[in-house]
C-alpha atoms as a PDB file:
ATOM      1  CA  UNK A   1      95.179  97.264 125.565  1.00  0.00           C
ATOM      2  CA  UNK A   2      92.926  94.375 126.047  1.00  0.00           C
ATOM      3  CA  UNK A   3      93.673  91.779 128.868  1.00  0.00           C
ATOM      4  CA  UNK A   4      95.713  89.023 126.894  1.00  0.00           C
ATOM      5  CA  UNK A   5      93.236  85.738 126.822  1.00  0.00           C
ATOM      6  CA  UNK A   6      93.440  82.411 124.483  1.00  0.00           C
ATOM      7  CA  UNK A   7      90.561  83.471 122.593  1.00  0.00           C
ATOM      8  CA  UNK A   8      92.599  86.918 121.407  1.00  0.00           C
ATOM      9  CA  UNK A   9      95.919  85.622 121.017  1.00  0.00           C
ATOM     10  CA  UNK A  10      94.019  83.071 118.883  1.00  0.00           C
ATOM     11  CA  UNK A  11      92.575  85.426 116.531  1.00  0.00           C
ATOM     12  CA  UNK A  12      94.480  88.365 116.909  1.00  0.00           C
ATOM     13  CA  UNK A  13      96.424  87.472 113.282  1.00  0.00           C
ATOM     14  CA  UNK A  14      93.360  86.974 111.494  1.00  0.00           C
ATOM     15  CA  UNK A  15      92.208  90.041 112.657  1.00  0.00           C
ATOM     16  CA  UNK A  16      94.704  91.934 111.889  1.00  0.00           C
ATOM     17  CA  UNK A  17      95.396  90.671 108.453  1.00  0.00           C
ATOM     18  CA  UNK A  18      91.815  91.967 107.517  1.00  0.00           C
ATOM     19  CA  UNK A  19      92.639  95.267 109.149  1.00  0.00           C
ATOM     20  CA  UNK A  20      90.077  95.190 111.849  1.00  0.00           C
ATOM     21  CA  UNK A  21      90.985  95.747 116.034  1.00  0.00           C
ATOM     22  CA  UNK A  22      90.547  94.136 118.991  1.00  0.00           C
ATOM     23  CA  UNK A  23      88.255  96.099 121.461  1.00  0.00           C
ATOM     24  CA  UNK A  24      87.929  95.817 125.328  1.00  0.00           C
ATOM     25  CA  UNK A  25      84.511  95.309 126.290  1.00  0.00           C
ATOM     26  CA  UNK A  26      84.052  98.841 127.316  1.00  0.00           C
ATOM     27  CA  UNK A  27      84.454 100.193 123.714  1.00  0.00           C
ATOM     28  CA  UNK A  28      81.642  97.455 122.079  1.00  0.00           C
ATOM     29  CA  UNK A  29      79.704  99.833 120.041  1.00  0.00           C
ATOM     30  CA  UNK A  30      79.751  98.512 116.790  1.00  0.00           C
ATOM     31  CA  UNK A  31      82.076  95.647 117.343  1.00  0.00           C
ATOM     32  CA  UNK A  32      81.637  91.940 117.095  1.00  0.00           C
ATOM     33  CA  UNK A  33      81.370  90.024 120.247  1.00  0.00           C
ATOM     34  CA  UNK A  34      84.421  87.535 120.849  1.00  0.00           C
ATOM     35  CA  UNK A  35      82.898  85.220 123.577  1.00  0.00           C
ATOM     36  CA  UNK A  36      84.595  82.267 125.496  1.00  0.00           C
ATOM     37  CA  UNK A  37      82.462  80.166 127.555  1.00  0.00           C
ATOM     38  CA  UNK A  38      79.619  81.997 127.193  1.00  0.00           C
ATOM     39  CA  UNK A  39      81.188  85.492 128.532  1.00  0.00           C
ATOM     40  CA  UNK A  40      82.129  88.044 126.163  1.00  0.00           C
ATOM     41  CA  UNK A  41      85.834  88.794 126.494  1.00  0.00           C
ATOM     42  CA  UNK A  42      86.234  91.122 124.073  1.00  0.00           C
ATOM     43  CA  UNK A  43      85.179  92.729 120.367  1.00  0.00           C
ATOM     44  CA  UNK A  44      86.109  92.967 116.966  1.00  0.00           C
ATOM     45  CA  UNK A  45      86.086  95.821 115.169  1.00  0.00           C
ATOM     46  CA  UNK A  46      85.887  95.797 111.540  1.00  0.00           C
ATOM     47  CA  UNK A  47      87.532  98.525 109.086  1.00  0.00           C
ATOM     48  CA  UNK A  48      84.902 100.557 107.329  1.00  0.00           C
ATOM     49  CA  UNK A  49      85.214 100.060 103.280  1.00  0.00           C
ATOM     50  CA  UNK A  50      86.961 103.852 103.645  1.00  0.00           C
ATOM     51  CA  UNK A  51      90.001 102.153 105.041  1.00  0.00           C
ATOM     52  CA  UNK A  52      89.998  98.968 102.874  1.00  0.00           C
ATOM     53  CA  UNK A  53      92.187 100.333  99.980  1.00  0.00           C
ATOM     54  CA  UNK A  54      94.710 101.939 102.109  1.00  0.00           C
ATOM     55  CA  UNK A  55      95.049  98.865 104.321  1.00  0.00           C
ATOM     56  CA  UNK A  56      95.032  96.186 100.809  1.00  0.00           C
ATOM     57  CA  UNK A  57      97.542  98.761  99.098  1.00  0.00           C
ATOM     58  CA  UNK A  58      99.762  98.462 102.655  1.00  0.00           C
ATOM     59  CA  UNK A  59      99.380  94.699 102.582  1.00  0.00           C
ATOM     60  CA  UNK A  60     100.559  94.591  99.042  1.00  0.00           C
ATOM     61  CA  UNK A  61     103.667  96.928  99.829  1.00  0.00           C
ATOM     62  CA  UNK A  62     104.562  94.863 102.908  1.00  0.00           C
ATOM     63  CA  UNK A  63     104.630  91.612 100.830  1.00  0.00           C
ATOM     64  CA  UNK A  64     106.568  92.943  97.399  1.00  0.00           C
ATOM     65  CA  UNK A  65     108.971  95.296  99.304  1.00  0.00           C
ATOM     66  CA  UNK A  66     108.604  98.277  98.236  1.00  0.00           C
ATOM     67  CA  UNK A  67     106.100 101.495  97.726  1.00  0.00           C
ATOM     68  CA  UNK A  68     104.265 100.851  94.665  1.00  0.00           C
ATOM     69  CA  UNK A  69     105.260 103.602  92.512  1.00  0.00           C
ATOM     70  CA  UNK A  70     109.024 102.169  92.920  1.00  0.00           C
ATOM     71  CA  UNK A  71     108.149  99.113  91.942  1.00  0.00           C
ATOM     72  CA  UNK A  72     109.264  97.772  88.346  1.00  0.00           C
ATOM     73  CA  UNK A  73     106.761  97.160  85.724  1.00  0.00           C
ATOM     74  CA  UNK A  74     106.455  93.017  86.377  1.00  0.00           C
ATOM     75  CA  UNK A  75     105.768  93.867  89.883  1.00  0.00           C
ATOM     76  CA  UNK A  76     103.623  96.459  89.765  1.00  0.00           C
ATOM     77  CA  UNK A  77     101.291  94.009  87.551  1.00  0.00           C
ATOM     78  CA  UNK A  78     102.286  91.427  90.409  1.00  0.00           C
ATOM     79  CA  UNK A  79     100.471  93.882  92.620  1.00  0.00           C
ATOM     80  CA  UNK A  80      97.356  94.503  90.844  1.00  0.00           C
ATOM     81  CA  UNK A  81      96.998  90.868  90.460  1.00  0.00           C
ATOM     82  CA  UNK A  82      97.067  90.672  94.009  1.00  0.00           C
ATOM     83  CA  UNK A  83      94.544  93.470  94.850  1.00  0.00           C
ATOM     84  CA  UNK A  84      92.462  92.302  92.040  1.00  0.00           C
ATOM     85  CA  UNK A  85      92.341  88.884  93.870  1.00  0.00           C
ATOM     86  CA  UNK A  86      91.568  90.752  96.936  1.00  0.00           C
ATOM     87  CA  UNK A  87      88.556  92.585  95.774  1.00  0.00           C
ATOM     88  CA  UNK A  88      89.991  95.870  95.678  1.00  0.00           C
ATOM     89  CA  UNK A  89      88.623  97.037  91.980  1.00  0.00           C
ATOM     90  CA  UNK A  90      85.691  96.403  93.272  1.00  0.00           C
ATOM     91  CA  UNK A  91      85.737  99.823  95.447  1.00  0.00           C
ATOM     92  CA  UNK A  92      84.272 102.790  94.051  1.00  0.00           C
ATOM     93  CA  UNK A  93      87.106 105.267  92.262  1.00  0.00           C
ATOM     94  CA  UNK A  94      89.665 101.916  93.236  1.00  0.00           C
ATOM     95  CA  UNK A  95      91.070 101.859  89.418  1.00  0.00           C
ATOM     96  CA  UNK A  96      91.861 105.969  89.897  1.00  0.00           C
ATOM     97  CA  UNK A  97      93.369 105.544  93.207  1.00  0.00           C
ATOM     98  CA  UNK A  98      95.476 102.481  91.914  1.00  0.00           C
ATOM     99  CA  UNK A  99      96.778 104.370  89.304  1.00  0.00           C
ATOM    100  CA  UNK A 100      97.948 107.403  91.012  1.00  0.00           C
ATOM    101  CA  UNK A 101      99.336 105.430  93.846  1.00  0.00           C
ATOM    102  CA  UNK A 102     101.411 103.688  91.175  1.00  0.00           C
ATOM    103  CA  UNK A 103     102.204 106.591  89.060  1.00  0.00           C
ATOM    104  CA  UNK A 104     101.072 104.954  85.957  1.00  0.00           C
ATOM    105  CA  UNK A 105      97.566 105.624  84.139  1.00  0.00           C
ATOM    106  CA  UNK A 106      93.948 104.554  84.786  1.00  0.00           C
ATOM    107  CA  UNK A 107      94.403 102.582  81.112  1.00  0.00           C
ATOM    108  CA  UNK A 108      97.855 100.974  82.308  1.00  0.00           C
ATOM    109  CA  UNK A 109      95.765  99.506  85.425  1.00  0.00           C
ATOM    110  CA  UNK A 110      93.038  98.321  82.708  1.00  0.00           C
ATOM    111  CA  UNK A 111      95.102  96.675  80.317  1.00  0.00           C
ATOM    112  CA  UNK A 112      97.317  94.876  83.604  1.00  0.00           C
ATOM    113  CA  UNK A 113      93.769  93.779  84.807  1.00  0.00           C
ATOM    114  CA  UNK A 114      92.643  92.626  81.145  1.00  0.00           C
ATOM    115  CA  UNK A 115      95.961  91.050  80.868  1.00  0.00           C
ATOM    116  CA  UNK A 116      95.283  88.979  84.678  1.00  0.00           C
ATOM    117  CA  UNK A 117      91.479  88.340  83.590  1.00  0.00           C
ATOM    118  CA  UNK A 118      92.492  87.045  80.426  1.00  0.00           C
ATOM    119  CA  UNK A 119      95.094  84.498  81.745  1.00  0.00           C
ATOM    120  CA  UNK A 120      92.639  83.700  84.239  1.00  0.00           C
ATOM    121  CA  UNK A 121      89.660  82.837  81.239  1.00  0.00           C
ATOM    122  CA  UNK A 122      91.842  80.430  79.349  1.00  0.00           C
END
């Protein structure tokens, strides 16, 4: 664990709402450099785009209540609305993943998005 210090405890939230870690300065490769006072205290490491559905999808969960295929129908388009706003159908095979996560079909996750983009337009 790295040594507790004002400028973690500070950011430690932010970083983990984005899903990255906190490194100690040992394990730097790859990581942005937190420094305070001109010393580096510690690092940030950020989640590759691998992890970034799995760790939006988790977010979602956590903040509806429930695993998204037991979700009911308003919520589940409550849930794409909030990936969508999160940039997740902007991933690669997102809309496919989405979909069988839910337990609905690729087309459902269209028209909910068409719906959202629609209400969004006017």
């Amino acid at each position: 664990m790295v040594d507790e210090h004002p400028l973690i405890e500070a950011v430690r939230p932010l970083v983990e709402a984005v899903g990255a870690e906190i490194v100690g300065t040992a394990q730097m490769e790859g990581a942005v450099p937190l420094e305070w006072e001109g010393e580096v205290v510690a690092g940030v490491r950020i989640m590759s785009l691998h992890d970034a559905l799995p760790h939006m999808v988790s977010q979602v969960e956590g903040e509806l209540g429930g695993k998204l295929p037991r979700l009911e129908r308003v919520e589940k388009q409550v849930a794409v609305r909030l990936l969508d706003e999160r940039g997740a159908f902007l991933l690669r095979k997102s809309t496919d993943e989405v979909a069988d996560l839910m337990g609905v079909s690729r087309i459902t996750i269209y028209n909910y998005l068409n719906s959202i983009r629609g209400d969004r337009a006017s």
